[in-house]
N, C-alpha and C. Protein backbone atom coordinates (compact mmCIF):
# COMPACT_ATOMS: atom_id res chain seq x y z
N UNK A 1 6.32 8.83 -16.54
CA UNK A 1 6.44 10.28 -16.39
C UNK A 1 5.60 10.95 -17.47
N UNK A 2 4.81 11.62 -17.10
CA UNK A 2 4.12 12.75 -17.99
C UNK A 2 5.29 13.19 -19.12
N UNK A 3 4.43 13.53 -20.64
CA UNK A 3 5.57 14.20 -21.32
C UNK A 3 5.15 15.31 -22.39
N UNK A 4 6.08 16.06 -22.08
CA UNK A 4 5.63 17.45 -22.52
C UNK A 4 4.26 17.37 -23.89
N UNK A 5 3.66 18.60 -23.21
CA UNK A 5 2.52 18.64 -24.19
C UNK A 5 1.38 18.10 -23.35
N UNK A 6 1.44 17.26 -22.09
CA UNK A 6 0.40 16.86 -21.08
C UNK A 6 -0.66 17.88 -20.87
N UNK A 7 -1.61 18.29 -20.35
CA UNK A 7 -1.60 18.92 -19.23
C UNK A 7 -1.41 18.08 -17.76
N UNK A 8 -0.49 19.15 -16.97
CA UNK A 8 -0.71 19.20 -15.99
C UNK A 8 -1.60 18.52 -14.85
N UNK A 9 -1.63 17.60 -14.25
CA UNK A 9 -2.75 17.48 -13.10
C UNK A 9 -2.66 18.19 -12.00
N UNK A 10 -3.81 18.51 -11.60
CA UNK A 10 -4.31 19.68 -10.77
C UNK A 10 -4.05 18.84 -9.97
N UNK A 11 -3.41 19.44 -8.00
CA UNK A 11 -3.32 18.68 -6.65
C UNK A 11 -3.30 19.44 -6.21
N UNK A 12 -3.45 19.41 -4.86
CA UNK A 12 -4.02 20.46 -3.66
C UNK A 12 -2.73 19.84 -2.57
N UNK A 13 -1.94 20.65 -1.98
CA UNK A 13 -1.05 20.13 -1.06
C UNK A 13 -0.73 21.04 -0.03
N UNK A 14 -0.13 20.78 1.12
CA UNK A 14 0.00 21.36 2.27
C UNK A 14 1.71 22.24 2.08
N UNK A 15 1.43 23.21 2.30
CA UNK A 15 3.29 23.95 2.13
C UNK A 15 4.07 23.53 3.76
N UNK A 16 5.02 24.48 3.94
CA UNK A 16 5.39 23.98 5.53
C UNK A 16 4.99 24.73 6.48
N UNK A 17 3.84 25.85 5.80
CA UNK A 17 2.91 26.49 6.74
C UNK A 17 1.87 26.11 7.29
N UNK A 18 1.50 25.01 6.78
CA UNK A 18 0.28 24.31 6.64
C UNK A 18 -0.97 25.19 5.64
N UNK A 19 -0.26 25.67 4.81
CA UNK A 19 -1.50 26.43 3.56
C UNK A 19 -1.64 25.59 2.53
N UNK A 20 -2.95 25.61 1.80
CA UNK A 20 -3.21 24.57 0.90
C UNK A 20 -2.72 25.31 -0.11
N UNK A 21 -1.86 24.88 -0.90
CA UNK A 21 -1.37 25.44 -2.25
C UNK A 21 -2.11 24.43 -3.46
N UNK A 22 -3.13 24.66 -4.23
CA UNK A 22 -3.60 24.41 -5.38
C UNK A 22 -2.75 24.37 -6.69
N UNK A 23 -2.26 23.69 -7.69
CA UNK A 23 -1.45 24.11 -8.98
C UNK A 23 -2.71 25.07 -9.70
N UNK A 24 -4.02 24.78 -9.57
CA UNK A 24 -4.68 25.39 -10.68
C UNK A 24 -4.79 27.02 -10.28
N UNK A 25 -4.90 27.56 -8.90
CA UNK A 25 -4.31 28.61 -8.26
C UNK A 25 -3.72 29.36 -9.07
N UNK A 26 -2.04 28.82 -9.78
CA UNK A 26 -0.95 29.68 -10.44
C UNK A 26 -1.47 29.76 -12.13
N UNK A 27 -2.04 29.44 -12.77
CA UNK A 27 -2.94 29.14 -14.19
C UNK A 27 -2.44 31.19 -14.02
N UNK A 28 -1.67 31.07 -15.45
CA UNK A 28 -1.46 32.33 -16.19
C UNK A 28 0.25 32.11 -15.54
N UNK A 29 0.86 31.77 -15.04
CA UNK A 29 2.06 31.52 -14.21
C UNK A 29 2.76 30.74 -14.76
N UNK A 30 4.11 30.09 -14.81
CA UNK A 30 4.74 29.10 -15.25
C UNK A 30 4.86 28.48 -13.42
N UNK A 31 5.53 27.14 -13.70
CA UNK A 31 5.20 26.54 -12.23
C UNK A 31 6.05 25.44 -12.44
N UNK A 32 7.66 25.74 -11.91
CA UNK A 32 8.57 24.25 -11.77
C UNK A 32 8.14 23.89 -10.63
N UNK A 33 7.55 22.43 -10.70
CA UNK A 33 7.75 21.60 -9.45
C UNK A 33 9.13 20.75 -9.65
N UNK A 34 9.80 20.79 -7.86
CA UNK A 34 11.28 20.18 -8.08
C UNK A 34 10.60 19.41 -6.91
N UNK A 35 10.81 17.80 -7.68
CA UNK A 35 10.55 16.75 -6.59
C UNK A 35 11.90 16.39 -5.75
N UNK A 36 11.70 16.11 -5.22
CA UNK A 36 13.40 15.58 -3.64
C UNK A 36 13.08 14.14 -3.20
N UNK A 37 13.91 13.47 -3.17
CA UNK A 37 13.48 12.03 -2.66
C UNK A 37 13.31 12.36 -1.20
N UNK A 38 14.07 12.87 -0.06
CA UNK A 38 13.68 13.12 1.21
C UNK A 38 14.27 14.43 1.82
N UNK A 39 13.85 15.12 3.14
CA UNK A 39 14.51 15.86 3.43
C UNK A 39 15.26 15.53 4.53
N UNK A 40 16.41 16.38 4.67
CA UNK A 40 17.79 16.21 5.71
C UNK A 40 18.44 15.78 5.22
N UNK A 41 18.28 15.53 3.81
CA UNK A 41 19.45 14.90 3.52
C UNK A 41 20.31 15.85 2.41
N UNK A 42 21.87 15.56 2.00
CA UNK A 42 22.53 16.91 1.75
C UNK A 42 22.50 17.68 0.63
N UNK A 43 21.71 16.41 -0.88
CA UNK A 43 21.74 16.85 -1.87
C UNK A 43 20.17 17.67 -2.28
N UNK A 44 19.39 17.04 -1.47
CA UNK A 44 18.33 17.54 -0.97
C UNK A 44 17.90 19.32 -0.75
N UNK A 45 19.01 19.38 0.30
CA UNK A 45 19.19 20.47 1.34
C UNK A 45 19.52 21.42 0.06
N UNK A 46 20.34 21.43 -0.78
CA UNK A 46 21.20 21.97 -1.26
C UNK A 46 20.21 22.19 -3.10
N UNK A 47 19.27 21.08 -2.96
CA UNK A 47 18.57 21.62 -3.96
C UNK A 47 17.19 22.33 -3.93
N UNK A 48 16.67 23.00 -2.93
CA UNK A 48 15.94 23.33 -2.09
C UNK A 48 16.45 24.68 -1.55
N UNK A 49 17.48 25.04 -1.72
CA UNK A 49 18.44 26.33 -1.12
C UNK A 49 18.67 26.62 -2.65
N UNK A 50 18.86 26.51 -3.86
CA UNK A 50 19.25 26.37 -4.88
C UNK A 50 17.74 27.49 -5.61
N UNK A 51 16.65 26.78 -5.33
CA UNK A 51 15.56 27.07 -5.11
C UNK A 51 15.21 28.37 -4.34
N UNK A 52 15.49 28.37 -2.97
CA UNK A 52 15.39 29.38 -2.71
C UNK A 52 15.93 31.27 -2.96
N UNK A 53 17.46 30.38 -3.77
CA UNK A 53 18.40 31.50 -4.09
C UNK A 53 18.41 32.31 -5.28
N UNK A 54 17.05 31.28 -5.92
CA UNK A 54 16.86 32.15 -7.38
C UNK A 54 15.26 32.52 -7.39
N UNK A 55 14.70 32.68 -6.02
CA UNK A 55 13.25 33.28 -6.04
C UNK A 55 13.01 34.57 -6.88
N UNK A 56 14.10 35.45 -6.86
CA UNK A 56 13.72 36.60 -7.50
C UNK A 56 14.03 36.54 -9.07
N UNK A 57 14.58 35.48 -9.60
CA UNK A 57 15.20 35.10 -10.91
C UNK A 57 13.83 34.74 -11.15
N UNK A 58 13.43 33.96 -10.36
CA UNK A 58 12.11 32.72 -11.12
C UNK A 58 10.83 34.10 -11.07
N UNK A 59 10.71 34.77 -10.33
CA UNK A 59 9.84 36.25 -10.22
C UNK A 59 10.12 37.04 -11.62
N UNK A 60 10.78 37.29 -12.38
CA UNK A 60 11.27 37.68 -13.30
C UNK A 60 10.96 37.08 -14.68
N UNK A 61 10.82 35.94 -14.47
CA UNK A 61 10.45 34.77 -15.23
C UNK A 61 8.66 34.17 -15.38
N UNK A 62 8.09 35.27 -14.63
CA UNK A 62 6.86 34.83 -14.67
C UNK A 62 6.65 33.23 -13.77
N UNK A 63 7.51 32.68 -12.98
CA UNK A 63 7.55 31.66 -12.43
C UNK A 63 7.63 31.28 -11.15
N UNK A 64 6.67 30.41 -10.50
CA UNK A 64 7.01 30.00 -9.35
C UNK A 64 7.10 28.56 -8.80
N UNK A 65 8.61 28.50 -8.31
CA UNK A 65 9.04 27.37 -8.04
C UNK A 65 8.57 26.70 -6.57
N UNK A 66 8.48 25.04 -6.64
CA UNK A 66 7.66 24.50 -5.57
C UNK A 66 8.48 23.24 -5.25
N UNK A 67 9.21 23.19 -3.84
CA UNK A 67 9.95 21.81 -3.15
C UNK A 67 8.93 21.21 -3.16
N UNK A 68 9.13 20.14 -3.64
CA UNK A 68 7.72 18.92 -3.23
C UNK A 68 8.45 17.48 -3.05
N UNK A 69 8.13 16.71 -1.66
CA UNK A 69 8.57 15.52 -1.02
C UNK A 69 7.92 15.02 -0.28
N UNK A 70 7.74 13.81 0.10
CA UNK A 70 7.01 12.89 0.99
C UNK A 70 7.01 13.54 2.51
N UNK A 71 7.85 14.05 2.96
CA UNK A 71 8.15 14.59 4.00
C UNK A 71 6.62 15.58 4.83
N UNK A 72 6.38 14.91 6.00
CA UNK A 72 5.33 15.60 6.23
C UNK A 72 5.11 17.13 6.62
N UNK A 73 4.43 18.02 6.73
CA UNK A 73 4.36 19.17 6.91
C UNK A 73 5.03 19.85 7.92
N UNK A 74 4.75 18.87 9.36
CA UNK A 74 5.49 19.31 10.57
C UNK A 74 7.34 19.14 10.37
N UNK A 75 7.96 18.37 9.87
CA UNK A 75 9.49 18.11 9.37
C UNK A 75 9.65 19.03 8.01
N UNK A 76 9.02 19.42 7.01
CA UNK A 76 8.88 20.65 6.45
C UNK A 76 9.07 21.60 7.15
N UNK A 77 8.12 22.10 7.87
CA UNK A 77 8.35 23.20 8.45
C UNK A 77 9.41 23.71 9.41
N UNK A 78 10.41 22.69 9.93
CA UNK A 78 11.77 22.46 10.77
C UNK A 78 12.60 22.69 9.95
N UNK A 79 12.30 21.68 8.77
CA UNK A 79 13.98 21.93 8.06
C UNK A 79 13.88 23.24 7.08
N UNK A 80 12.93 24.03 6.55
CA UNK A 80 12.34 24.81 6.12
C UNK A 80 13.52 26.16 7.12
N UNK A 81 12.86 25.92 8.27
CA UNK A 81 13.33 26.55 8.99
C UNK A 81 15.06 26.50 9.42
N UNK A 82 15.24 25.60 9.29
CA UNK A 82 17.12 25.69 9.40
C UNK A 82 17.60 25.35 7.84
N UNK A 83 17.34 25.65 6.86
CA UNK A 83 17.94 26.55 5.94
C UNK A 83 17.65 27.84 5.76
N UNK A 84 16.52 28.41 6.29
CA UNK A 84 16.13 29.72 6.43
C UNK A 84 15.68 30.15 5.35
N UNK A 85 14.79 29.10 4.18
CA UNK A 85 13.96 29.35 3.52
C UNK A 85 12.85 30.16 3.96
N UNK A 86 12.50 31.39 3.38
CA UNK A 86 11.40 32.11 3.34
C UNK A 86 10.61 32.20 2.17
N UNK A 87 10.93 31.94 1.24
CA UNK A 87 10.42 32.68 -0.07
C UNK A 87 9.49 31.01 -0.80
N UNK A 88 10.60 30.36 -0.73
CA UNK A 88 10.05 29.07 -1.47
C UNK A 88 8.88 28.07 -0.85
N UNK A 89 7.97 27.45 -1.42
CA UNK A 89 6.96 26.98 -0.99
C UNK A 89 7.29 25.37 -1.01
N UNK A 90 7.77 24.77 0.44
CA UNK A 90 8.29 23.27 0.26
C UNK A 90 6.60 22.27 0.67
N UNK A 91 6.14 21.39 -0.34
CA UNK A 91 5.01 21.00 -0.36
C UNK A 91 4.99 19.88 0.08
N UNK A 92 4.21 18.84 0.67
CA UNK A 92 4.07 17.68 1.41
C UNK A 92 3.41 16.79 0.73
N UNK A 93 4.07 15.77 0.24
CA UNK A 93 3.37 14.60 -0.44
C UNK A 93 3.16 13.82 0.51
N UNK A 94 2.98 14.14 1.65
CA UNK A 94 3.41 12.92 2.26
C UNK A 94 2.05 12.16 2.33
N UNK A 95 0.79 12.08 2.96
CA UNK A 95 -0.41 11.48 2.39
C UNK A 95 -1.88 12.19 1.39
N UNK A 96 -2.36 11.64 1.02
CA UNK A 96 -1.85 9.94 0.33
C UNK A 96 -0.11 10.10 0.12
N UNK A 97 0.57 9.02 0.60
CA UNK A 97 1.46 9.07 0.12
C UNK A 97 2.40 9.15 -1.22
N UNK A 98 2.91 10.25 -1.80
CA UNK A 98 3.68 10.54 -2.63
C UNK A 98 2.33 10.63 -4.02
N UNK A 99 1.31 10.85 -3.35
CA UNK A 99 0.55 10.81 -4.45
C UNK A 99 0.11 11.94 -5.37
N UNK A 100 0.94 12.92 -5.46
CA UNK A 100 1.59 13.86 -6.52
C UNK A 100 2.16 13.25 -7.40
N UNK A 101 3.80 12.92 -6.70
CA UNK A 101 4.58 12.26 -7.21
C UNK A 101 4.25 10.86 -8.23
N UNK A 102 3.01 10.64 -7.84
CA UNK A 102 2.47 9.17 -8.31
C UNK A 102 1.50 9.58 -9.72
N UNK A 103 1.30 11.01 -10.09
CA UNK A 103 0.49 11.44 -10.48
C UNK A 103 1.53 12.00 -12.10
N UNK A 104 2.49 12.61 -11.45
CA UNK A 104 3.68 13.09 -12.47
C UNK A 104 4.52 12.03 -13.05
N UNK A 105 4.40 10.76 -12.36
CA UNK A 105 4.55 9.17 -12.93
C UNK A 105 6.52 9.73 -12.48
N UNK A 106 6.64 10.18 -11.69
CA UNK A 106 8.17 10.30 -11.08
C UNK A 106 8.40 9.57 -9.00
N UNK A 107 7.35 9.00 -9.14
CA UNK A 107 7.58 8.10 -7.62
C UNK A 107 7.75 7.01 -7.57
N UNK A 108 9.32 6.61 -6.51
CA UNK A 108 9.41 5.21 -6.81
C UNK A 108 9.28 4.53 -5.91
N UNK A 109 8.18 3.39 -6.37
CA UNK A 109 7.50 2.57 -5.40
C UNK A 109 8.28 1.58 -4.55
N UNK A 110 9.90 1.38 -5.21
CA UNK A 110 9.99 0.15 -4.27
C UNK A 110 11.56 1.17 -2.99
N UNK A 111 11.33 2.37 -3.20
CA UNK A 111 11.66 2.78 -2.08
C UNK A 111 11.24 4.22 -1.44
N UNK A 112 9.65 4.13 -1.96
CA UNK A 112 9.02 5.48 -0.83
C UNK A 112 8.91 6.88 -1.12
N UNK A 113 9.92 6.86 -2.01
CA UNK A 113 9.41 8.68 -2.38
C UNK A 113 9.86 8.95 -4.07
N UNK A 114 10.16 10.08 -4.21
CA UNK A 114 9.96 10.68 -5.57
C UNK A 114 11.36 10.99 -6.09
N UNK A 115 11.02 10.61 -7.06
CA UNK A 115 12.30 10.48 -8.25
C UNK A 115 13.45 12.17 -8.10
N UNK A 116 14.43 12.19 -8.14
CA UNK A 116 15.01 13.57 -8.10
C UNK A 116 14.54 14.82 -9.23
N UNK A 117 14.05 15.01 -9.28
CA UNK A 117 13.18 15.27 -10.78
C UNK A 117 12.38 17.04 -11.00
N UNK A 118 12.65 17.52 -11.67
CA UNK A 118 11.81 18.77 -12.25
C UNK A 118 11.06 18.80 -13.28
N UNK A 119 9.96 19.46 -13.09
CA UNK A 119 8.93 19.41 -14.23
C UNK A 119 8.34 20.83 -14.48
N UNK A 120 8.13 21.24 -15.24
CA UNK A 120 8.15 22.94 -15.94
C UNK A 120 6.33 22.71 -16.26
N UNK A 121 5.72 23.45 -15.57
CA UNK A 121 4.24 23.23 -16.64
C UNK A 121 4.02 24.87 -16.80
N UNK A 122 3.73 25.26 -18.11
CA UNK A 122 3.38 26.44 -18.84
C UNK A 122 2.17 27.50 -17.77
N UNK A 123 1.98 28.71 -18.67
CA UNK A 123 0.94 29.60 -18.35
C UNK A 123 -0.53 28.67 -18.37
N UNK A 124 -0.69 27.82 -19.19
CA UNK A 124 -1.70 26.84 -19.39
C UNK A 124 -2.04 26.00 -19.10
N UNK A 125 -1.23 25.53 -17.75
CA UNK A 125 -0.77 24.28 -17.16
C UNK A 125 -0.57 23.11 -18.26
N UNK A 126 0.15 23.40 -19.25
CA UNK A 126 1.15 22.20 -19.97
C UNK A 126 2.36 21.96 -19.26
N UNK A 127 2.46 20.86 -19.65
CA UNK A 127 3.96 20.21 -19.25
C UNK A 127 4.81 20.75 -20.10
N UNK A 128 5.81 21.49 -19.73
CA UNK A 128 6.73 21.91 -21.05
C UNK A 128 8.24 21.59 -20.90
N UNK A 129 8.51 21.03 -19.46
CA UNK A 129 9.99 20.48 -19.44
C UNK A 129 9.88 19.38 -18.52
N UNK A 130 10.34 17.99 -18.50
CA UNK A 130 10.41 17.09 -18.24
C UNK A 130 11.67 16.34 -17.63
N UNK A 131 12.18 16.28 -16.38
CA UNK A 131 13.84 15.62 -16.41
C UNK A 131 13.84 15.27 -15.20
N UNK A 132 14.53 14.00 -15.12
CA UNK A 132 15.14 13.06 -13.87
C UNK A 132 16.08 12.99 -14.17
N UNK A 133 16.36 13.20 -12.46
CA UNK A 133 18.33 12.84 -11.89
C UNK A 133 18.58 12.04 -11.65
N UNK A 134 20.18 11.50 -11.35
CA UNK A 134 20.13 10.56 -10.43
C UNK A 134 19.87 11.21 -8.94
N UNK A 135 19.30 10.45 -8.33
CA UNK A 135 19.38 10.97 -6.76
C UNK A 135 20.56 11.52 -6.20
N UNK A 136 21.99 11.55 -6.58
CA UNK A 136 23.18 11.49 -5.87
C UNK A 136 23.43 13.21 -6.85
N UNK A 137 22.61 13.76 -7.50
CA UNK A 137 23.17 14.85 -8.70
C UNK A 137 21.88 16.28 -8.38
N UNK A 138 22.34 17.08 -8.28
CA UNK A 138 21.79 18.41 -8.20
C UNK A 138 21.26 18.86 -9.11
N UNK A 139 20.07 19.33 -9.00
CA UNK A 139 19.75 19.47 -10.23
C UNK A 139 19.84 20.98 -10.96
N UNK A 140 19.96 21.02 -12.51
CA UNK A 140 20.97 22.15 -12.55
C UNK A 140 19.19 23.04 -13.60
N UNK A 141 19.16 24.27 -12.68
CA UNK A 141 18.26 25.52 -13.15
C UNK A 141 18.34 26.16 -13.76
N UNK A 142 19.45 25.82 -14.95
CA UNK A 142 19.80 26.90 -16.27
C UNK A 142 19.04 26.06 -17.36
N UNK A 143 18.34 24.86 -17.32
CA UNK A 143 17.60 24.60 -18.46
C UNK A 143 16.35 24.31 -18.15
C-alpha cells in the first residue's frame, strides 16, 4: 500500500456513465478514493450509499469522493441505479483488471478485487490518509 507522503498515481477510469474520470483532472481538490471488494453485495451497498449521503459534506470540504471496484461499467451503472446514487462517481477497475487497485498496492490477488480500503490524496495529489478494513466492516468517514 502506498504511504502517506506518496504521490498519488495518476489513472484514467470509466464512472457508471461511461465518462473517463482522470485523478489528475481534480489537482487543487482533495480526492478519497473508497475501494469495495465487489458490488451487490451488502456491506458494499451500504458503503457506497454512505458515500453518497455525505456528497454535500465532502463539497464543503473541498473534496471529492470516488466508489472504485472491479465491477464493470455496465453492472455499475445498474446497481448505481438501484441505490439511486446520483451525485457519487462509482469507477470501474474492472480492466486491466483491478489495475488501480494494483497501483494503490490495496488488490488482492488471490481473490480478484480490492482490499476494503480508503485513501485521502491532498490538493497536490499526495497521499495523506491511508486505511484498510476488514471486508466484513464499513468503513467509518469521520477520519
Amino acid at each position: 500500500m502506498l504511504t502517506v507522503g506518496n504521490k498519488a498515481p495518476d489513472f484514467a477510469r470509466k464512472d457508471q456513465n461511461g465518462k473517463i474520470v482522470r485523478l489528475s483532472d481534480f489537482k487543487g481538490k482533495k480526492v478519497l478514493l473508497s475501494f469495495r471488494p465487489l458490488a451487490w453485495t451488502t456491506v458494499c451497498h451500504d458503503q457506497m450509499r454512505l458515500l453518497e449521503e455525505n456528497h454535500l459534506r465532502f463539497d464543503k470540504l473541498n473534496t471529492i469522493a470516488f466508489g472504485i471496484g472491479v465491477d464493470s461499467v455496465p453492472s455499475n451503472r445498474a446497481w448505481a441505479q438501484s441505490m439511486e446514487i446520483q451525485s457519487t462517481k462509482l469507477l470501474s477497475d474492472f480492466w486491466p483488471h483491478g489495475e488501480v487497485a494494483k497501483l494503490y498496492g490495496v488488490f488482492r490477488d488471490t481473490d480478484g478485487f480490492a482490499e476494503r480500503s480508503n485513501i485521502i490524496i491532498d490538493e497536490d495529489q499526495k497521499v495523506i490518509f491511508t486505511k484498510i478494513y476488514p471486508t466484513s466492516q464499513l468503513p467509518d468517514l469521520t477520519r
